[in-house]
C-alpha atoms as a PDB file:
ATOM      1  CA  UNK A   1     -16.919 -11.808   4.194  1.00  0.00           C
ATOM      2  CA  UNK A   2     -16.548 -13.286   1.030  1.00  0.00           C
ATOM      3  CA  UNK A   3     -14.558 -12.069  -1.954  1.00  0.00           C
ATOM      4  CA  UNK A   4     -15.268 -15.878  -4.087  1.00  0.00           C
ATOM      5  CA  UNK A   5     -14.904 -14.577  -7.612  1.00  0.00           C
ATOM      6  CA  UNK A   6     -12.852 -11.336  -7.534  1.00  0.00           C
ATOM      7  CA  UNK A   7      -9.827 -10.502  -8.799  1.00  0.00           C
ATOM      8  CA  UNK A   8      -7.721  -8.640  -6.325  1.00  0.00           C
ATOM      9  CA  UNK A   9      -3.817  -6.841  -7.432  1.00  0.00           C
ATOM     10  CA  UNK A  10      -1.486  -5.863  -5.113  1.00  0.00           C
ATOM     11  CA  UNK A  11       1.689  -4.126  -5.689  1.00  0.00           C
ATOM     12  CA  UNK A  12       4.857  -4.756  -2.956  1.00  0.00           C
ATOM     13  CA  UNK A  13       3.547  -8.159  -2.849  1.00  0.00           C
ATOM     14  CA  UNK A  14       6.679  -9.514  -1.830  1.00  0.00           C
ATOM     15  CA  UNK A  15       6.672  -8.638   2.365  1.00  0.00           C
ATOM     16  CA  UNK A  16       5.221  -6.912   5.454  1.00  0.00           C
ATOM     17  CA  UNK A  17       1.810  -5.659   4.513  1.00  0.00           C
ATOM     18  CA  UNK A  18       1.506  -6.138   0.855  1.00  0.00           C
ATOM     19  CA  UNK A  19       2.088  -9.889   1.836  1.00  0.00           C
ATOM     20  CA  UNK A  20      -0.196  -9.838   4.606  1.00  0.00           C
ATOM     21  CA  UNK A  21      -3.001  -8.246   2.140  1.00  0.00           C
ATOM     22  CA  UNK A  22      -2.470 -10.776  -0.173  1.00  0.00           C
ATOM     23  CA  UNK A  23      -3.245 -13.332   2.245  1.00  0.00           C
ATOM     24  CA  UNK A  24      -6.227 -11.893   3.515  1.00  0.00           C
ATOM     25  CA  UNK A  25      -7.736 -11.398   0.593  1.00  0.00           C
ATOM     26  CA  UNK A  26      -6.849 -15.082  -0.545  1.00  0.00           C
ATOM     27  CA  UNK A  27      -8.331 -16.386   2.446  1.00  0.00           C
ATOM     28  CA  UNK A  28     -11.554 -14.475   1.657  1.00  0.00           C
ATOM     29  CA  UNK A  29     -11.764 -16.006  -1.348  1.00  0.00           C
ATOM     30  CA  UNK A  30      -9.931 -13.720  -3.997  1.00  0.00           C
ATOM     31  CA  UNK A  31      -7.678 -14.506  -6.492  1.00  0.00           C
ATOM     32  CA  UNK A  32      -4.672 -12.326  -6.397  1.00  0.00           C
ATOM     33  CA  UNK A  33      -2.338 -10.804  -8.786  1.00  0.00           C
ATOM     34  CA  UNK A  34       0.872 -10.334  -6.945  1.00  0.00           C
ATOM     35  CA  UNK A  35       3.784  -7.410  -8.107  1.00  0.00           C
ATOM     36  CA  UNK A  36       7.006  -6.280  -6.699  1.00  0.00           C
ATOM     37  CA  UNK A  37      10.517  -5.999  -8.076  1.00  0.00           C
ATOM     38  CA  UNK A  38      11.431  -8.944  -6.555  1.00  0.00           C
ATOM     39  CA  UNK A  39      10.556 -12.335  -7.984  1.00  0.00           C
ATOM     40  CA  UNK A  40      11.492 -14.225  -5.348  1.00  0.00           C
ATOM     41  CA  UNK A  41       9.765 -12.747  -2.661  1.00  0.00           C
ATOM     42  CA  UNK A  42       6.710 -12.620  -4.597  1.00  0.00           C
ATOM     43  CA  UNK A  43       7.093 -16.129  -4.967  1.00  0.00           C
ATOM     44  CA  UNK A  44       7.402 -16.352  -0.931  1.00  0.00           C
ATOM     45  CA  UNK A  45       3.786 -14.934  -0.711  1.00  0.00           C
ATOM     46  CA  UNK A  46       2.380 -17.372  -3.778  1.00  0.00           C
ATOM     47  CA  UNK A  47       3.966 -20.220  -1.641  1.00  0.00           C
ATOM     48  CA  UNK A  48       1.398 -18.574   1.365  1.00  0.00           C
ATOM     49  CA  UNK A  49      -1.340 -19.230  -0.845  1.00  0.00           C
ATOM     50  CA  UNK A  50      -1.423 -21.361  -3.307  1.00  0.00           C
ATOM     51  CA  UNK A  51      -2.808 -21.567  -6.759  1.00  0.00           C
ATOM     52  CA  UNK A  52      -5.064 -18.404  -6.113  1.00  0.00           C
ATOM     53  CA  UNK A  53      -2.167 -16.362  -6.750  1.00  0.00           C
ATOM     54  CA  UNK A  54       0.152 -15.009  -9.865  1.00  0.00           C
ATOM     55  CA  UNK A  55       3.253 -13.376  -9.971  1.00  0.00           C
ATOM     56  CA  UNK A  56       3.685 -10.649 -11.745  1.00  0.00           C
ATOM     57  CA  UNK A  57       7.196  -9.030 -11.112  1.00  0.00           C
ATOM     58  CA  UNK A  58       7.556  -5.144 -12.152  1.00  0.00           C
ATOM     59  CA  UNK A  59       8.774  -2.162 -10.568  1.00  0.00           C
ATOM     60  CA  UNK A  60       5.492  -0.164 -10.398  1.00  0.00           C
ATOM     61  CA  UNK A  61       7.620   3.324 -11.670  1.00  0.00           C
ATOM     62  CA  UNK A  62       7.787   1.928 -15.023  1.00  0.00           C
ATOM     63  CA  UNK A  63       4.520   2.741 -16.463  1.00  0.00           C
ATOM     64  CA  UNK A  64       5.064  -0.273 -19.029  1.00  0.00           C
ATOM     65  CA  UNK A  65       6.510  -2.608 -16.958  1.00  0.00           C
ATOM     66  CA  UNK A  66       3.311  -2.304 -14.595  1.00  0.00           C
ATOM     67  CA  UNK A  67       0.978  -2.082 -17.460  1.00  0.00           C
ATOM     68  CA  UNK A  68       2.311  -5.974 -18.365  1.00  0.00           C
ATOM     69  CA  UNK A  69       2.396  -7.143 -15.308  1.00  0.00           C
ATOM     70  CA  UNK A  70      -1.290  -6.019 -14.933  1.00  0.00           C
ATOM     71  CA  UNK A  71      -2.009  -8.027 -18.473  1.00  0.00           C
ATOM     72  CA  UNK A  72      -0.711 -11.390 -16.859  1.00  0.00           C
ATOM     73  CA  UNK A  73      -2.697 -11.114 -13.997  1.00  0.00           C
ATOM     74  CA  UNK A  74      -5.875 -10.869 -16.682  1.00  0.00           C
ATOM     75  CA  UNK A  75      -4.031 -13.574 -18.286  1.00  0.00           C
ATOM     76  CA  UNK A  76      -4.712 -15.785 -15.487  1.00  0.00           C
ATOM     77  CA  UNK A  77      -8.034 -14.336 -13.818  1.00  0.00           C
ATOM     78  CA  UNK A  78      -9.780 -12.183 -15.699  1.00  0.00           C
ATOM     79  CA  UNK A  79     -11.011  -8.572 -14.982  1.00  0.00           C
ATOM     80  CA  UNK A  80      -9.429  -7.063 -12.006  1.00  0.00           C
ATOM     81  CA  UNK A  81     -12.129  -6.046  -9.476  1.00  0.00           C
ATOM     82  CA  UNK A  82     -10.009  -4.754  -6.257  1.00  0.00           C
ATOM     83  CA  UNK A  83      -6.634  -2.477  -6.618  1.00  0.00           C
ATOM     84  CA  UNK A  84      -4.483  -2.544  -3.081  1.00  0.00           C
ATOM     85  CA  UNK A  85      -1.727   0.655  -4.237  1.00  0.00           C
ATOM     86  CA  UNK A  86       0.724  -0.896  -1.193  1.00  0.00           C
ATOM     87  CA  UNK A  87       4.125  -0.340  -2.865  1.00  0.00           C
ATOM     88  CA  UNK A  88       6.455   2.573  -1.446  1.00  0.00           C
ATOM     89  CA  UNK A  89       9.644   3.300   0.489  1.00  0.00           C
ATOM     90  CA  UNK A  90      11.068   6.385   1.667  1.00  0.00           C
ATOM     91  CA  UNK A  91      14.977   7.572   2.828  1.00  0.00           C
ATOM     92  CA  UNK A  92      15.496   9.417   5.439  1.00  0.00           C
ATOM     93  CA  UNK A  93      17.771  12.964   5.524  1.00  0.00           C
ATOM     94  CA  UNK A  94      16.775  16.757   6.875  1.00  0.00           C
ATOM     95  CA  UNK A  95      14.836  18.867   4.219  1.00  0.00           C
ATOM     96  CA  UNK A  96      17.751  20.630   2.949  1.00  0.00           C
ATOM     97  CA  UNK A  97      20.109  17.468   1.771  1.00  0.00           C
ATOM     98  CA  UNK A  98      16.996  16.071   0.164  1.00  0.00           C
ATOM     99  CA  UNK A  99      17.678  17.151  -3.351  1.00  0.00           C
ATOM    100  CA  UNK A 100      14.842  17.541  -5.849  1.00  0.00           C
ATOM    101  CA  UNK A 101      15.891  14.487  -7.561  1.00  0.00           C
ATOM    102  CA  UNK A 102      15.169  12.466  -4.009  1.00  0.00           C
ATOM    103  CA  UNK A 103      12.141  14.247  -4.442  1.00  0.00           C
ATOM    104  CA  UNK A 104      10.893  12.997  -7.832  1.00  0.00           C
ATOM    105  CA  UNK A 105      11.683   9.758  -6.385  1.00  0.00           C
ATOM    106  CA  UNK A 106       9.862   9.571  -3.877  1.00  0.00           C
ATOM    107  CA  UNK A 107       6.672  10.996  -5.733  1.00  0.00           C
ATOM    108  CA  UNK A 108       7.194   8.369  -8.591  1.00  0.00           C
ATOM    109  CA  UNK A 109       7.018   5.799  -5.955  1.00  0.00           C
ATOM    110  CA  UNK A 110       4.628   6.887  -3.713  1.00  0.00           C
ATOM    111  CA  UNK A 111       1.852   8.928  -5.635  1.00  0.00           C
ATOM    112  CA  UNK A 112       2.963   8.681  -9.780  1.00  0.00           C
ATOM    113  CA  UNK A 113       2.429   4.759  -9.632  1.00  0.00           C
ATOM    114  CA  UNK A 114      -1.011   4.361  -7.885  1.00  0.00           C
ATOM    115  CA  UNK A 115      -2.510   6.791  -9.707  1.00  0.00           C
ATOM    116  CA  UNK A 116      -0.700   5.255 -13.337  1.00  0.00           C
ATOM    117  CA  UNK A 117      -2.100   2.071 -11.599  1.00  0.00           C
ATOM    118  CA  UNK A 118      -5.235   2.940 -10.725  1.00  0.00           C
ATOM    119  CA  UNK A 119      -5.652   4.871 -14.266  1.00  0.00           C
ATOM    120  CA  UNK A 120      -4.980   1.383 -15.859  1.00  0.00           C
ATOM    121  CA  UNK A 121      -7.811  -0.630 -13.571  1.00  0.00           C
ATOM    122  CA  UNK A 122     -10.588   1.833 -13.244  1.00  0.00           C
ATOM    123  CA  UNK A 123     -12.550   1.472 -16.718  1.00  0.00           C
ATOM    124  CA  UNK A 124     -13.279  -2.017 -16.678  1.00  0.00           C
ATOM    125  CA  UNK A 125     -14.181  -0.896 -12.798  1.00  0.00           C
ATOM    126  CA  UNK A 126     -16.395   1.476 -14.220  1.00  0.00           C
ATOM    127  CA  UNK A 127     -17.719  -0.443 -17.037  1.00  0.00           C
ATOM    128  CA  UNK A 128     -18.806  -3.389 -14.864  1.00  0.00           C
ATOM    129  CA  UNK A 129     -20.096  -0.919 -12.107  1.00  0.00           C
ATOM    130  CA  UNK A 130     -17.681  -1.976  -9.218  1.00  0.00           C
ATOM    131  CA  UNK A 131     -14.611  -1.965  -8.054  1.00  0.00           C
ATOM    132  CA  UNK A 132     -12.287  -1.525  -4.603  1.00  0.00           C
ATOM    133  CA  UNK A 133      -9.121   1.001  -5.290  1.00  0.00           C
ATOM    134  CA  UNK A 134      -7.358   0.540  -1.660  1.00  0.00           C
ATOM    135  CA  UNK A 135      -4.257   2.839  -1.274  1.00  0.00           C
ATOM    136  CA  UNK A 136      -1.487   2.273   1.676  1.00  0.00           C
ATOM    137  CA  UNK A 137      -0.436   5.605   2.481  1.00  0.00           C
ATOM    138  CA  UNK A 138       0.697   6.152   5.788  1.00  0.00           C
ATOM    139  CA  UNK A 139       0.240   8.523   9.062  1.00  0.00           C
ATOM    140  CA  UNK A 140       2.979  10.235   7.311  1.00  0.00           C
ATOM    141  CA  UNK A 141      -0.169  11.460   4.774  1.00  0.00           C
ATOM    142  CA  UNK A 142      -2.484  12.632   7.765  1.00  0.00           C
ATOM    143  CA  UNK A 143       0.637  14.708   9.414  1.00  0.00           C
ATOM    144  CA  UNK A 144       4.457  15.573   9.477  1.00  0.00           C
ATOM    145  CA  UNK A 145       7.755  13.839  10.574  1.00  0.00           C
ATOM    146  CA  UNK A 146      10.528  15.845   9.964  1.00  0.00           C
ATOM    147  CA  UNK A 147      13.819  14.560   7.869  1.00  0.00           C
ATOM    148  CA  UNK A 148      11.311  12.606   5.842  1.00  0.00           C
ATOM    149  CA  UNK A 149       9.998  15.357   3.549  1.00  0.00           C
ATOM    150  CA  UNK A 150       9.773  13.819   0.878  1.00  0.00           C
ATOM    151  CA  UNK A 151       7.873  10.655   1.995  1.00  0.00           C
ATOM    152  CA  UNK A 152       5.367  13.230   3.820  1.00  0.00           C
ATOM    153  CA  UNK A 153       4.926  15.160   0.529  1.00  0.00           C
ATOM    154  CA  UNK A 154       4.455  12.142  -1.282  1.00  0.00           C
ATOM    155  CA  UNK A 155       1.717  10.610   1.076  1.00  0.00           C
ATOM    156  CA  UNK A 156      -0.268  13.608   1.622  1.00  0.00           C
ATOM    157  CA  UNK A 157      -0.535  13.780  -2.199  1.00  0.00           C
ATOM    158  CA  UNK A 158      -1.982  10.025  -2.404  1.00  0.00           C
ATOM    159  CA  UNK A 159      -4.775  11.166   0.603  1.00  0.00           C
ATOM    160  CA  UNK A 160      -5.304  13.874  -1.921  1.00  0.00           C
ATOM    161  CA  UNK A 161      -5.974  11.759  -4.891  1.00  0.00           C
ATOM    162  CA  UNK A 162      -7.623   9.471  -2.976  1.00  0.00           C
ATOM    163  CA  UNK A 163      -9.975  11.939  -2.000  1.00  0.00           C
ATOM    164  CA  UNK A 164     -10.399  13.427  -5.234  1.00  0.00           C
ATOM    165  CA  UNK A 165     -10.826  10.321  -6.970  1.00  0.00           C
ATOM    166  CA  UNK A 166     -13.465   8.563  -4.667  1.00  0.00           C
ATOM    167  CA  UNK A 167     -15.842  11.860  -5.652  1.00  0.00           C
ATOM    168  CA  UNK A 168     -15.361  11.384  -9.091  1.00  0.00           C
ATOM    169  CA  UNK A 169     -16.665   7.425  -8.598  1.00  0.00           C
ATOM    170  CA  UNK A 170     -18.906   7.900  -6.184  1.00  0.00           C
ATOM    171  CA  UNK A 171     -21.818   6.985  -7.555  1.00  0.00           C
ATOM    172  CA  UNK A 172     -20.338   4.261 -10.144  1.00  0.00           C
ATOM    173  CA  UNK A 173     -19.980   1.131  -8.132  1.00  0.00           C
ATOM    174  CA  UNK A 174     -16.661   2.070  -6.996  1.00  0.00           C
ATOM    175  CA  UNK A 175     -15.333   3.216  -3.846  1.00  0.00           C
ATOM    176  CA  UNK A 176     -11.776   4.465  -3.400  1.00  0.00           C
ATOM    177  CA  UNK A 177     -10.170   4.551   0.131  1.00  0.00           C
ATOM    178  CA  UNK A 178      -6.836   5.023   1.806  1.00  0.00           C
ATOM    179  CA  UNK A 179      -5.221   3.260   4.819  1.00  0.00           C
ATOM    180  CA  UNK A 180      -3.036   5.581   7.179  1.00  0.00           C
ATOM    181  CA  UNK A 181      -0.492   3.054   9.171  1.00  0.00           C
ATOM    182  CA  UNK A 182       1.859   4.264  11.875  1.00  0.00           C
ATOM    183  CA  UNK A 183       4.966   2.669  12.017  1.00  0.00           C
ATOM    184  CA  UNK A 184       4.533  -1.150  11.383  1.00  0.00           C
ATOM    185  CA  UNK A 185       6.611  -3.676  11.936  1.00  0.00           C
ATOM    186  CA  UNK A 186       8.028  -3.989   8.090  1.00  0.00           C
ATOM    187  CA  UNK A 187      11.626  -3.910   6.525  1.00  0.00           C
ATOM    188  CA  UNK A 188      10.841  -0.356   5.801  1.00  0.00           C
ATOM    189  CA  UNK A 189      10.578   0.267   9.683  1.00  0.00           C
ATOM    190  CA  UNK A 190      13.823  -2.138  10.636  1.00  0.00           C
ATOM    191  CA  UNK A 191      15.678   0.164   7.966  1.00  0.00           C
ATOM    192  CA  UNK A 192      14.286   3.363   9.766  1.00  0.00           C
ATOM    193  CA  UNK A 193      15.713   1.160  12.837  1.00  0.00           C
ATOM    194  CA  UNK A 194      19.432   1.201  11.455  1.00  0.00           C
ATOM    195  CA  UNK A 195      19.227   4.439  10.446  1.00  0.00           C
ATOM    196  CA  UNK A 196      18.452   5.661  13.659  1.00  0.00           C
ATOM    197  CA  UNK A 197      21.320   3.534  15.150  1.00  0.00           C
ATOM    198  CA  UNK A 198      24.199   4.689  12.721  1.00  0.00           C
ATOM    199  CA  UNK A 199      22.896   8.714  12.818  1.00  0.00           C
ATOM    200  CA  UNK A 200      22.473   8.792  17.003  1.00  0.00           C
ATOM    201  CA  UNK A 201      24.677   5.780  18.344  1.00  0.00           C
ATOM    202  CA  UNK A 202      21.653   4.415  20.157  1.00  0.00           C
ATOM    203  CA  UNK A 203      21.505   0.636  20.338  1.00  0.00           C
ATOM    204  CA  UNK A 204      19.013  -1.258  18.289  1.00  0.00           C
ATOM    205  CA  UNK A 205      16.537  -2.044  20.941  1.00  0.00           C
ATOM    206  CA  UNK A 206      16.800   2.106  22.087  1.00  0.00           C
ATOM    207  CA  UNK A 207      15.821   2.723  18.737  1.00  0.00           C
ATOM    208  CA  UNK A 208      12.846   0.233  18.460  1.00  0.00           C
ATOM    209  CA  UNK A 209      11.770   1.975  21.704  1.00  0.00           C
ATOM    210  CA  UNK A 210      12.373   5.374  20.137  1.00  0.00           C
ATOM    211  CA  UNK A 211       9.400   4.215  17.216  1.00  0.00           C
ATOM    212  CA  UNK A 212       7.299   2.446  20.081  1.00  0.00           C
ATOM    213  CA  UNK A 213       6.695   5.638  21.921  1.00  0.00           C
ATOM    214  CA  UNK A 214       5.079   7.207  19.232  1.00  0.00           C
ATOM    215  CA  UNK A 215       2.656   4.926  19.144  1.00  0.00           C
ATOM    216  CA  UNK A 216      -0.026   5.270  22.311  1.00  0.00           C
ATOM    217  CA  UNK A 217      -0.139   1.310  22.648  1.00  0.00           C
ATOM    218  CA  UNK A 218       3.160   1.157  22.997  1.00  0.00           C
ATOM    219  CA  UNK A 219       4.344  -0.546  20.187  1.00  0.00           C
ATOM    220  CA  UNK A 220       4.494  -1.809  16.375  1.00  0.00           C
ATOM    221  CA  UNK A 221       1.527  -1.850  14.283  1.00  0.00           C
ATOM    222  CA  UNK A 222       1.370  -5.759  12.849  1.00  0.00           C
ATOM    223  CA  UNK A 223       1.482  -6.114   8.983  1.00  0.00           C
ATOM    224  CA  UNK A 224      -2.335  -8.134   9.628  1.00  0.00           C
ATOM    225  CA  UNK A 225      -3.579  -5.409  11.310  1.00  0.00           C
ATOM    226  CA  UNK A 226      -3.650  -2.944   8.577  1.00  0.00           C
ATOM    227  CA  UNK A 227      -4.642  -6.163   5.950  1.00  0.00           C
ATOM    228  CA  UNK A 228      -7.740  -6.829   8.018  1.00  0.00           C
ATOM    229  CA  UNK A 229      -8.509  -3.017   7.012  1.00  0.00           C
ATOM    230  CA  UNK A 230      -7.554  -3.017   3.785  1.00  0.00           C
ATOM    231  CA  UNK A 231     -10.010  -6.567   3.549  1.00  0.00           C
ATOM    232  CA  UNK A 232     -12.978  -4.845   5.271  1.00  0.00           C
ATOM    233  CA  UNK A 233     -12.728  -1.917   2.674  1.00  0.00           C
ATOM    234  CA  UNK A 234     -12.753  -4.748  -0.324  1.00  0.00           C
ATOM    235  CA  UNK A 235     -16.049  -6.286   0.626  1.00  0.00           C
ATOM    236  CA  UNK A 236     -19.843  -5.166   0.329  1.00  0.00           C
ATOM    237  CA  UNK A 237     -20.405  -4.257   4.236  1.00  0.00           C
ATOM    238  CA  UNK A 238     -17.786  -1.019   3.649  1.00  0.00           C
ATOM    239  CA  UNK A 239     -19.903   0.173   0.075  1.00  0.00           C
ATOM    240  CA  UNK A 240     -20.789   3.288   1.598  1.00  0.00           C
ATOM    241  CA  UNK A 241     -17.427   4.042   3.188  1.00  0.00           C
ATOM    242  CA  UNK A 242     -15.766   6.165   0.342  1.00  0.00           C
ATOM    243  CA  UNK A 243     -12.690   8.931   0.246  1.00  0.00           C
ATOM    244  CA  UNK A 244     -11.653   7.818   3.498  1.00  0.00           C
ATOM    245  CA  UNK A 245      -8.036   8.096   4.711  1.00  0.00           C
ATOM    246  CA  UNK A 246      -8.495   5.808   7.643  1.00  0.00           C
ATOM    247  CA  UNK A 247      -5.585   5.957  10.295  1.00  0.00           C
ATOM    248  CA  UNK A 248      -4.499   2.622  12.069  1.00  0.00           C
ATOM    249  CA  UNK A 249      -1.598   3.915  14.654  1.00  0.00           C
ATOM    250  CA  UNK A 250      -3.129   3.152  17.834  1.00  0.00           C
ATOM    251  CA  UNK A 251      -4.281   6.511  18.664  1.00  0.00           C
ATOM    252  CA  UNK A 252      -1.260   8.731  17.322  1.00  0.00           C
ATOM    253  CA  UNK A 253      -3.894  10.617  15.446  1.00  0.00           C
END
C-alpha cells in the first residue's frame, strides 16, 4: 500500500494508538498532521518519524483551537486527504454518580469533536472527490460495560454518525469508517488498571487478568494492531468498504 502524497491528521497523536497510526501511515508514505494536548508527547511521535510529520497541539473540544491546529497542518502539507478521529478518554463510576455534567464531557470528547473535526475536513474531501474519515470508537460502541455509561453513550453515538455520514458520501470519493477496539494495551487501559485496584483491592496483575479474560485470545489488543486497520481503511484496496464499524477484540463480539 502506498499513501505517497496524502495528507493524513490524527488527533491523540501523542501515545498508544494514535501514535501507532501515525506511524503506519508515515511508513506508507503519508505525511501526517499530529494533535493532542500535549506538546511533548506529540513531539515523541514526530521523533518516530521524522520530517513527514507536524505538530499541531490542541485539545480537540475547543472547536477553535482544533480549527488552527488543522490550518498548520495545511500550512505545512497542503489539503488534508485522510481524518483518523482517535482522541477520547472515559472515567469510570456506576450510572447514578455519573452526573450530567460527566456526561457532556464525555460526549464533547468522544462524539462533539470528530464530528466538529470531520465537519472542518470533509469539503475539500468532497471537492477533490476523495477522502478517508477513520473514527476510533471502541467495542464500548458495538455493546455495553456497565459503570462506564457515559463512554458507552458516547461511542455508540460516533458508530451512529459514522454510519450516517458514510451514506451521505457514498458516492463522492469518500468513505467513512469506524474501528471498534477491545481493551488495548494504552494509558487509558493501565488507568482502567488502577482503578480496578483502588475500587476492589485486587493486585495489579489480578486486574490485568480481570481485562484479559474478556478478551477470547486471552489478552491485550496491541496499539499496531488496530493501526494496521485503521491503514488498510486509508488506502484504495478498502474503497468499497464504507459505514463500517469494524470490531478488533479478538472475538469478544
Amino acid at each position: 500500500m502506498s499513501l505517497a502524497g496524502k495528507h493524513a491528521v490524527v488527533t491523540g497523536a501523542g501515545s498508544g494508538i494514535g501514535r501507532a497510526t501515525a506511524v503506519a501511515l508515515a511508513g506508507a508514505g503519508a505525511c501526517v498532521t499530529l494533535i493532542g494536548r500535549r506538546h511533548e508527547a506529540l513531539e515523541a511521535t514526530r521523533g518516530l518519524i521524522g520530517e513527514a510529520a507536524a505538530v499541531a497541539a490542541a485539545d480537540v473540544t475547543d472547536a477553535a483551537a482544533l480549527a488552527t491546529a488543522l490550518e498548520r497542518g495545511r500550512m505545512h502539507f497542503g489539503a488534508i486527504d485522510i481524518l483518523i478521529n482517535n482522541a477520547g478518554g472515559t472515567s469510570s463510576a456506576p450510572f447514578l454518580k455519573t452526573s450530567a455534567a460527566d456526561l457532556r464531557a464525555s460526549l464533547a470528547l468522544n462524539l462533539e469533536a470528530p464530528a466538529e473535526a470531520s465537519r472542518q475536513v470533509l469539503p475539500a474531501m468532497l471537492e477533490r472527490g476523495w477522502g478517508r474519515i477513520v473514527n476510533v470508537a471502541s467495542t464500548a460502541g458495538l455493546k455495553g460495560y456497565g459503570y462506564v455509561s457515559a463512554y458507552v453513550a458516547a461511542k455508540h453515538g460516533l458508530v451512529g454518525l459514522t454510519r450516517a455520514l458514510a451514506l451521505e458520501v457514498a458516492a463522492k470519493g469518500v468513505t467513512v469508517n469506524a474501528v471498534c477496539p477491545g481493551f488495548t494495551d494504552t494509558d487509558l487501559v493501565a488507568r482502567s488498571v488502577e482503578t480496578l485496584v483502588g475500587k476492589t483491592g485486587r493486585s495489579e496483575d489480578e486486574a490485568r487478568a480481570a481485562l484479559f479474560s474478556v478478551n477470547p485470545l486471552g489478552r491485550l489488543i496491541r496499539p499496531e494492531e488496530v493501526a494496521a486497520l485503521v491503514l488498510w481503511l486509508c488506502g484504495e484496496e478498502a474503497a468499497a468498504v464504507n459505514g463500517a464499524a469494524l470490531p478488533i477484540a479478538g472475538g469478544e463480539l
